[in-house]
Protein backbone atom coordinates (compact mmCIF):
# COMPACT_ATOMS: atom_id res chain seq x y z
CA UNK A 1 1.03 -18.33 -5.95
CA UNK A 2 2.65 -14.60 -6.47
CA UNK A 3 1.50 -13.17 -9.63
CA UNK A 4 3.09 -10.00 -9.18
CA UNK A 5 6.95 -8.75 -8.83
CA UNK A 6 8.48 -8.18 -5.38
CA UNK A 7 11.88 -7.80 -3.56
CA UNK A 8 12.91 -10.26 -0.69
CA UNK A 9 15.33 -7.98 0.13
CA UNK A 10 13.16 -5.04 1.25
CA UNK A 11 14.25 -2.63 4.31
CA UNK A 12 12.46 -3.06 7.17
CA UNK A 13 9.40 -0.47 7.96
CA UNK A 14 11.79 0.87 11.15
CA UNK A 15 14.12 2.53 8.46
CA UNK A 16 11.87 4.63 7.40
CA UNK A 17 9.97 8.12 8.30
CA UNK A 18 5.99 7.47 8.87
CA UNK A 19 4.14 9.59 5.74
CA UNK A 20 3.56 12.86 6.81
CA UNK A 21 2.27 16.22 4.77
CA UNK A 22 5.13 17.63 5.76
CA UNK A 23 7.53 15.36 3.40
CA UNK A 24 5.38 16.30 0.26
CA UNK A 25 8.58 17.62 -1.16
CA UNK A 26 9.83 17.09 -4.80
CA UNK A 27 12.73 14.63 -4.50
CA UNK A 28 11.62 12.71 -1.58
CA UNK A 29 12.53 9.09 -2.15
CA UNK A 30 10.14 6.34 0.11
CA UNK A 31 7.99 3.96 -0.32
CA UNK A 32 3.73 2.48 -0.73
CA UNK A 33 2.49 0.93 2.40
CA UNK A 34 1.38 -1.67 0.28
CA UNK A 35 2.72 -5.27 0.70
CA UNK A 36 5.49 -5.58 -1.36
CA UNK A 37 6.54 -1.68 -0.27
CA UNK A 38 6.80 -0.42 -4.10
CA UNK A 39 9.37 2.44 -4.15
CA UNK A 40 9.22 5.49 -5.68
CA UNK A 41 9.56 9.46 -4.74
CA UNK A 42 7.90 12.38 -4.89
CA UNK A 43 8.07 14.20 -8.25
CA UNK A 44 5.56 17.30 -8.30
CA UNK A 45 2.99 19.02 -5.95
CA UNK A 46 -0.44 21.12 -6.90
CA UNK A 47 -1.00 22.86 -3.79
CA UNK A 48 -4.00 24.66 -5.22
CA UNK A 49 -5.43 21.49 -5.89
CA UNK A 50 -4.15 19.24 -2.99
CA UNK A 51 -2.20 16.89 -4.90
CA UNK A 52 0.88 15.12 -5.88
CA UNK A 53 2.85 12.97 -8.36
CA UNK A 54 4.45 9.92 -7.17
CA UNK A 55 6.84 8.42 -9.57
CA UNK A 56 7.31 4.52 -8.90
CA UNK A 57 10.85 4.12 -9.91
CA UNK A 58 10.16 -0.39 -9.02
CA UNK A 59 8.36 -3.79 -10.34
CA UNK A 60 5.55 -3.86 -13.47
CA UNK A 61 5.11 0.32 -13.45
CA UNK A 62 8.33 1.67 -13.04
CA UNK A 63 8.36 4.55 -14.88
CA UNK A 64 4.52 5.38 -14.53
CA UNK A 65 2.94 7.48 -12.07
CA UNK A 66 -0.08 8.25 -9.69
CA UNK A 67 -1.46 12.03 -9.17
CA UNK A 68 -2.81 11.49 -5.32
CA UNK A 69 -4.57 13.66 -2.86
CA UNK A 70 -2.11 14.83 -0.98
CA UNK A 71 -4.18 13.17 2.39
CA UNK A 72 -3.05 9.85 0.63
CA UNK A 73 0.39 10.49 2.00
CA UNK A 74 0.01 8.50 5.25
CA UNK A 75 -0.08 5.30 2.66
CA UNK A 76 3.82 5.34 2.37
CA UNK A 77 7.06 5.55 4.21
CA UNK A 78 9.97 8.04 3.16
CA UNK A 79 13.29 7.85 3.55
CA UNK A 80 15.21 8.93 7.00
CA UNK A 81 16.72 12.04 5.19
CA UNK A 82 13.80 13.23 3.50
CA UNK A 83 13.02 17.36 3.03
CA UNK A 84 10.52 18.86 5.08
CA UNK A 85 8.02 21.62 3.56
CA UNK A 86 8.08 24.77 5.88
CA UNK A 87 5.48 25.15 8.24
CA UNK A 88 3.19 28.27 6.41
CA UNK A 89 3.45 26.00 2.98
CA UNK A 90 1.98 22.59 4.93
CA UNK A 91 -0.32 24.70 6.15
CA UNK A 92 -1.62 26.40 2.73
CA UNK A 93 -1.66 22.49 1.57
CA UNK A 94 -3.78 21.25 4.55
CA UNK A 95 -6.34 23.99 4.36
CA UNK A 96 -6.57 23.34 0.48
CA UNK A 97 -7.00 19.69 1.36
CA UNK A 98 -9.88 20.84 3.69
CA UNK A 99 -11.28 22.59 1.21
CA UNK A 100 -11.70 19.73 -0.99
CA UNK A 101 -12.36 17.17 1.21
CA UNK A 102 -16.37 18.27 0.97
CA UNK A 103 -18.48 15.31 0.49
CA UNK A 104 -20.46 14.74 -2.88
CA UNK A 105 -23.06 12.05 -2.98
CA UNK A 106 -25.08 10.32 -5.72
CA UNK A 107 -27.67 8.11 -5.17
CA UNK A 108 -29.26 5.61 -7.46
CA UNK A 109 -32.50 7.25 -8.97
CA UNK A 110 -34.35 4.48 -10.06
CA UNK A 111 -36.46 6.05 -12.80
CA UNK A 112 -33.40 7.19 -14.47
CA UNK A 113 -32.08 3.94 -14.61
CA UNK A 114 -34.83 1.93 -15.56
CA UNK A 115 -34.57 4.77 -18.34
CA UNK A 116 -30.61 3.68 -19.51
CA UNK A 117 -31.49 0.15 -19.01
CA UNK A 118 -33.97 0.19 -21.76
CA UNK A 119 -31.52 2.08 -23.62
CA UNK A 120 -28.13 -0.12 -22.95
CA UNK A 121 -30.99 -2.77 -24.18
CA UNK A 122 -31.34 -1.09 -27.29
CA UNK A 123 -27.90 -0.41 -28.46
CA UNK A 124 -26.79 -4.35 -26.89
CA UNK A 125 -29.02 -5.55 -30.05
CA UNK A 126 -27.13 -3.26 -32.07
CA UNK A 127 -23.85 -4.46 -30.81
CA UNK A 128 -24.89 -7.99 -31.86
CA UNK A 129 -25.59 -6.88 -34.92
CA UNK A 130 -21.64 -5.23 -35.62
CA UNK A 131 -20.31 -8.01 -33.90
CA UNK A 132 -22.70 -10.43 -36.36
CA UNK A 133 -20.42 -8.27 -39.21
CA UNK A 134 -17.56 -7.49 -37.89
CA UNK A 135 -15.94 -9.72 -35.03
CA UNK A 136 -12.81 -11.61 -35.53
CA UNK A 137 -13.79 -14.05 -32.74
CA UNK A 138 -16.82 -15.23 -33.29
CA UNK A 139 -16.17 -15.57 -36.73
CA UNK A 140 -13.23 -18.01 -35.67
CA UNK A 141 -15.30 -20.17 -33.68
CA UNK A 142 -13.14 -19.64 -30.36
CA UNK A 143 -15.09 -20.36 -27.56
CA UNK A 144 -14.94 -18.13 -24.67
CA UNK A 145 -12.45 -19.76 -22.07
CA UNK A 146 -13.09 -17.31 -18.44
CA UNK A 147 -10.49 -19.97 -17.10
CA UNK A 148 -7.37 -18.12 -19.00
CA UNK A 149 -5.11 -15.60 -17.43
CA UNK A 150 -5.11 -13.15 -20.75
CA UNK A 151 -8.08 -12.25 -22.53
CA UNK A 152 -8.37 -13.11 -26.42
CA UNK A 153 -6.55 -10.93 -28.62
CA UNK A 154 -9.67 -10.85 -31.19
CA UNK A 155 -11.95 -9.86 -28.96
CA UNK A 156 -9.92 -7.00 -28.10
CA UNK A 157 -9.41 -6.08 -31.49
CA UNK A 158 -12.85 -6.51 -31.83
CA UNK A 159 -13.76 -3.95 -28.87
CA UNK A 160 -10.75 -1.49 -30.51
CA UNK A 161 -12.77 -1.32 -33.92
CA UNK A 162 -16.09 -0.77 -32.40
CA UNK A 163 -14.86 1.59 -30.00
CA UNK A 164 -13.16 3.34 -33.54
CA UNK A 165 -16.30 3.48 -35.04
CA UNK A 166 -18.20 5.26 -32.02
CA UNK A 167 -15.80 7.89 -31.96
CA UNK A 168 -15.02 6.47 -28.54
CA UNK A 169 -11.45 5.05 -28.92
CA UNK A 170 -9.47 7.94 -27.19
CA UNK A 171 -12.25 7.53 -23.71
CA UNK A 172 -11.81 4.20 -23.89
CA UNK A 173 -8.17 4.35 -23.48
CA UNK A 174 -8.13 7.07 -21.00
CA UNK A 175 -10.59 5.37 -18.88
CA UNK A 176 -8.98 1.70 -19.02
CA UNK A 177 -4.97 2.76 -18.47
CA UNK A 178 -6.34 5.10 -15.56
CA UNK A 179 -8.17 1.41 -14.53
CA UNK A 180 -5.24 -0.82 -14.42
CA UNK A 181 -2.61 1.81 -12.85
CA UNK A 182 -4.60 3.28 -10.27
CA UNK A 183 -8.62 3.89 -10.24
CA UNK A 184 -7.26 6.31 -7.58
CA UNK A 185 -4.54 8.58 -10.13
CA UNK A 186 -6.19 11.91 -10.95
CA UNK A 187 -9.71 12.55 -11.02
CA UNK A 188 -10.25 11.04 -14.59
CA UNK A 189 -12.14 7.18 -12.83
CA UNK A 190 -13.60 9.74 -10.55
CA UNK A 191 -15.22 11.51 -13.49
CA UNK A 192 -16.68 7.92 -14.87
CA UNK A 193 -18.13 7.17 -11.23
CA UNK A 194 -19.80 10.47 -10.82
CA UNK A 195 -21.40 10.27 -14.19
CA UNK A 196 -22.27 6.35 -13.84
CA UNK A 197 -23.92 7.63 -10.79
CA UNK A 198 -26.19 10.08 -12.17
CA UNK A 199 -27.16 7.42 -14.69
CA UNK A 200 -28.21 5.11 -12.27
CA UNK A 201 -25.56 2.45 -13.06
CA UNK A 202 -24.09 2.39 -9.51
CA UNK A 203 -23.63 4.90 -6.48
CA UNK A 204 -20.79 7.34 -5.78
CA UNK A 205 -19.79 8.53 -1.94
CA UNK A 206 -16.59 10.83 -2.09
CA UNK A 207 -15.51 13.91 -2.51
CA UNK A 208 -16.14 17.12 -5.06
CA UNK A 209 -13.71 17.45 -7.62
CA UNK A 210 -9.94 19.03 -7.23
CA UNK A 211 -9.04 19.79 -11.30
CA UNK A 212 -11.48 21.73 -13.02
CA UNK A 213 -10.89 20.04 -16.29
CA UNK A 214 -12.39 16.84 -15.05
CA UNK A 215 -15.55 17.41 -17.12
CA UNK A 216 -14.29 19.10 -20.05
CA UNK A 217 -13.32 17.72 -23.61
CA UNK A 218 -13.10 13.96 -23.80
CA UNK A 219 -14.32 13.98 -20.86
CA UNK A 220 -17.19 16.21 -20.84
CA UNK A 221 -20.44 14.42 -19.47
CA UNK A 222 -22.11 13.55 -22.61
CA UNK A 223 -19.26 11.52 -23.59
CA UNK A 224 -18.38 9.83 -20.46
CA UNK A 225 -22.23 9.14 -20.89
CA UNK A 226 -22.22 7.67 -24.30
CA UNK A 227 -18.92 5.73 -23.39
CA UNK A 228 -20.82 4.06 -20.24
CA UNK A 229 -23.58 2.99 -22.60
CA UNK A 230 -21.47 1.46 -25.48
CA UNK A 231 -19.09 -0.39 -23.44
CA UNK A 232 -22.13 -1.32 -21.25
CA UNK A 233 -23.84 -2.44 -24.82
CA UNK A 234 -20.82 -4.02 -25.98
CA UNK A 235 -19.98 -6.94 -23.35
CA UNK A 236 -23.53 -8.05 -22.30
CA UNK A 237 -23.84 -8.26 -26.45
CA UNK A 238 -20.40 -10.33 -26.10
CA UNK A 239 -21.57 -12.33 -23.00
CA UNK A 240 -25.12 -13.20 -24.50
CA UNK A 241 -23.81 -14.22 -27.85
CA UNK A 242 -21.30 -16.52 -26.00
CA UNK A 243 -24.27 -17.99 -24.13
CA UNK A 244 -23.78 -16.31 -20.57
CA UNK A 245 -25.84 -14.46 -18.16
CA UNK A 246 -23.75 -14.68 -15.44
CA UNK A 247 -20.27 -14.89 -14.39
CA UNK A 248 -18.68 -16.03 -11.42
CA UNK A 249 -15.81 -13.63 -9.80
CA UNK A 250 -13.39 -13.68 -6.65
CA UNK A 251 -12.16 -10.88 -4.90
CA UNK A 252 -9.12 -11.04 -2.41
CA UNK A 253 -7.72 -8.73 -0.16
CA UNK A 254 -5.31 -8.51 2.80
CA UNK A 255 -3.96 -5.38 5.54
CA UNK A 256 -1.70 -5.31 7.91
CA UNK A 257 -3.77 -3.56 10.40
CA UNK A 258 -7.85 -2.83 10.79
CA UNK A 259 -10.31 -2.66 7.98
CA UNK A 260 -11.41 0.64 7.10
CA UNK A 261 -14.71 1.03 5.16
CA UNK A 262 -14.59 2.20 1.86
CA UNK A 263 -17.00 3.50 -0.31
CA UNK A 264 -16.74 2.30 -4.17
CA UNK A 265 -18.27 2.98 -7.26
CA UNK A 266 -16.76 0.10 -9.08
CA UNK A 267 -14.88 -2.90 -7.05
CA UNK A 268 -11.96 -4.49 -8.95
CA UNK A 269 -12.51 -8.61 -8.79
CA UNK A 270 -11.50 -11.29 -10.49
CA UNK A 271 -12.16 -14.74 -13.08
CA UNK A 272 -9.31 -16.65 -11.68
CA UNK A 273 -9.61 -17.91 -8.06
CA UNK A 274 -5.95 -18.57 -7.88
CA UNK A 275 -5.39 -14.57 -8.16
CA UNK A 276 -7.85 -14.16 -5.93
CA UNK A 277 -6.32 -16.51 -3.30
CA UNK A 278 -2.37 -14.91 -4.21
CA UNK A 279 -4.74 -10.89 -3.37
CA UNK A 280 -5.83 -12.67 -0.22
CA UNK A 281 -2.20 -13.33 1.20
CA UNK A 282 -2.87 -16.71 1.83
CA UNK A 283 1.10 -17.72 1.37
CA UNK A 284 2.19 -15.10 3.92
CA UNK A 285 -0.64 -15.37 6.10
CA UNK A 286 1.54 -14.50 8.95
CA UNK A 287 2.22 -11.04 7.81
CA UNK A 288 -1.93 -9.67 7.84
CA UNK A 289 -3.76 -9.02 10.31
CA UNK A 290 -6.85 -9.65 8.42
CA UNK A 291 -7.49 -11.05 4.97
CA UNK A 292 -10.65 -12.34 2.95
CA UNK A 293 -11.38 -14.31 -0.13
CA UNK A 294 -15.15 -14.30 -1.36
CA UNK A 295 -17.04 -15.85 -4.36
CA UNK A 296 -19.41 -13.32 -6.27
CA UNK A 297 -22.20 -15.00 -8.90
CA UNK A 298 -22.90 -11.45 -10.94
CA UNK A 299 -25.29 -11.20 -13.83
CA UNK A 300 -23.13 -9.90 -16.86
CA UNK A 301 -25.25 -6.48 -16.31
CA UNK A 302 -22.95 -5.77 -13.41
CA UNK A 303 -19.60 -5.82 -15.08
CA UNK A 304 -18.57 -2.59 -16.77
CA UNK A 305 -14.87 -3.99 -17.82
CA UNK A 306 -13.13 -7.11 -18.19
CA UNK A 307 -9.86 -8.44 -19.24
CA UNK A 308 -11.38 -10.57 -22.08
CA UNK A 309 -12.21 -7.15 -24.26
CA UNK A 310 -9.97 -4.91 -22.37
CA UNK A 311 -5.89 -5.01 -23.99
CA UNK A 312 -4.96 -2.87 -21.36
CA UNK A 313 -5.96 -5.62 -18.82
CA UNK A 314 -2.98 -7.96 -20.48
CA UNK A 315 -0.48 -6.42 -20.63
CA UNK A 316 2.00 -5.81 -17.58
CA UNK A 317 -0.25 -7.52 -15.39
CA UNK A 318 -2.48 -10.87 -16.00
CA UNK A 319 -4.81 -11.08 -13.02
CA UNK A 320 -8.33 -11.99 -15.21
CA UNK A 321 -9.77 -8.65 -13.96
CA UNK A 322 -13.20 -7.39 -13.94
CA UNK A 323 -14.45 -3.90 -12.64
CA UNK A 324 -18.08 -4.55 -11.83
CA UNK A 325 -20.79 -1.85 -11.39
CA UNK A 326 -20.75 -1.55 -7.50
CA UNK A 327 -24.00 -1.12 -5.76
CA UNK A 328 -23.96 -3.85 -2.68
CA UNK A 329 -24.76 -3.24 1.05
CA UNK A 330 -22.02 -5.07 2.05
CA UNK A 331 -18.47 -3.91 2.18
CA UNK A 332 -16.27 -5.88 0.48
């Protein structure tokens, strides 16, 4: 089953130029290495940060774009005619990429969370309480169906108003378009791990921060901290009044070469096994070198967004997504 747009008539990888730092050069036109090869060029470059805009110009987000690392450029392919930066600018770009490329580590200290657990406790019985008053769904007797492709519109009204009322409606948004574009665009999901780290809600392995406004306004710490523990409070409320402690998720994925280990904060999965088999490549098996499909059983603690209370999870795409609170030895 392919849930996502694609173009059988694609140029073969041997017409294009392998990704190089060289081609970071506003107006190069290529392509992702990802499987369907999504086009797009290169619009802007912040070589004091290390980073550039790529503009997808094909499928569900033309027009959108991702602000990368500029190391992320050996994910795509550019065209045979492609500008090359001269050698002293690559240079300057590489050493700034060096520069930032310094690790930054959190690890889970356990007093601390114990400490936000007993408070995400607290404000979950205060979530039950608004959603007791206020909720559109449960008022309408609709039973929670995990088996749908888009989430219910109620409940995501109901999440919009109680995000409203916490003064939390502009991080919310933020933080959920960033989600469901690219985790990996600008530093703003880097931000969220960092800080969901320090709280104890998961682990983050990566890098120190390029853009210096990463903690500032909305997204200053004490909000992103706030944010973490009303959304947090808000679906286990949702889950628990719906009679569910746990959830069952799938999570497929496919490459055309090796696997590379990856460290994650939060690990994008999904409700619906069928997306997770059409992730795992299962209908063009031949073209992967390896692929996996798993099974996860997940107390509701673990997930920190869903597609049932998240609109921006049904919109272009319906994959029945959940980002869960990522904390496993394993490396899925």
């Amino acid at each position: 089953m392919s849930i996502h747009q694609s173009d059988p008539n694609k140029k073969p990888d041997s017409y294009y130029l392998p990704g190089h730092t060289k081609f970071l050069v506003p107006g190069n036109k290529g392509r992702l290495l990802d499987g369907r090869r999504t086009p797009g060029y290169i619009e802007k470059i912040w070589p004091e940060y290390g980073m550039f805009r790529w503009h997808i110009t094909g499928f569900e987000d033309r027009g959108s774009f991702w602000d990368l690392p500029a190391e992320y450029v050996n994910r795509f392919q550019f065209e045979p005619d492609s500008a090359e930066m001269g050698d002293g600018e690559m240079e300057e770009l590489q050493e700034r990429v060096k520069h930032f490329s310094r690790p930054l580590n959190r690890d889970i200290d356990p007093a601390r969370r114990e400490a936000e657990q007993k408070e995400i406790s607290l404000r979950k019985k205060k979530a039950q309480k608004w959603l007791g008053n206020n909720s559109e769904f449960f008022s309408s007797g609709t039973a929670l169906d995990l088996s749908a492709r888009r989430g219910p519109r109620s409940l995501a009204a109901d999440f919009q108003g109680f995000m409203e009322e916490k003064g939390l409606a502009g991080v919310e948004k933020k933080t959920a378009d960033n989600m469901v574009l690219n985790p990996f665009s600008g530093e703003w999901i880097k931000g969220m791990a960092i800080v969901a780290a320090e709280m104890g809600l998961t682990r983050f392995r990566g890098q120190v921060p390029r853009t210096p406004d990463i903690f500032k306004g909305e997204g200053a710490r004490e909000a992103r901290e706030e944010y973490l523990r009303e959304r947090t409070a808000f679906i286990r409320a949702f889950f628990e009044l719906s009679g569910r402690e746990e959830v069952s998720l799938y999570r497929g994925m496919a490459t055309e070469g090796e696997w590379v280990e990856k460290e994650r904060s939060f690990l994008s999965c999904t409700f619906n096994l069928e997306v997770g088999k059409s992730f795992c490549g299962l209908e063009k098996e031949q073209e992967y070198r390896q692929f996996y499909l798993v099974k996860l059983t997940l107390p509701v603690e673990k997930i920190f967004m869903s597609y049932l209370e998240t609109e921006a999870m049904n919109r272009q795409y319906l994959e029945a997504e959940a980002q869960i609170f990522y904390d496993f030895r394993v490396n899925i």
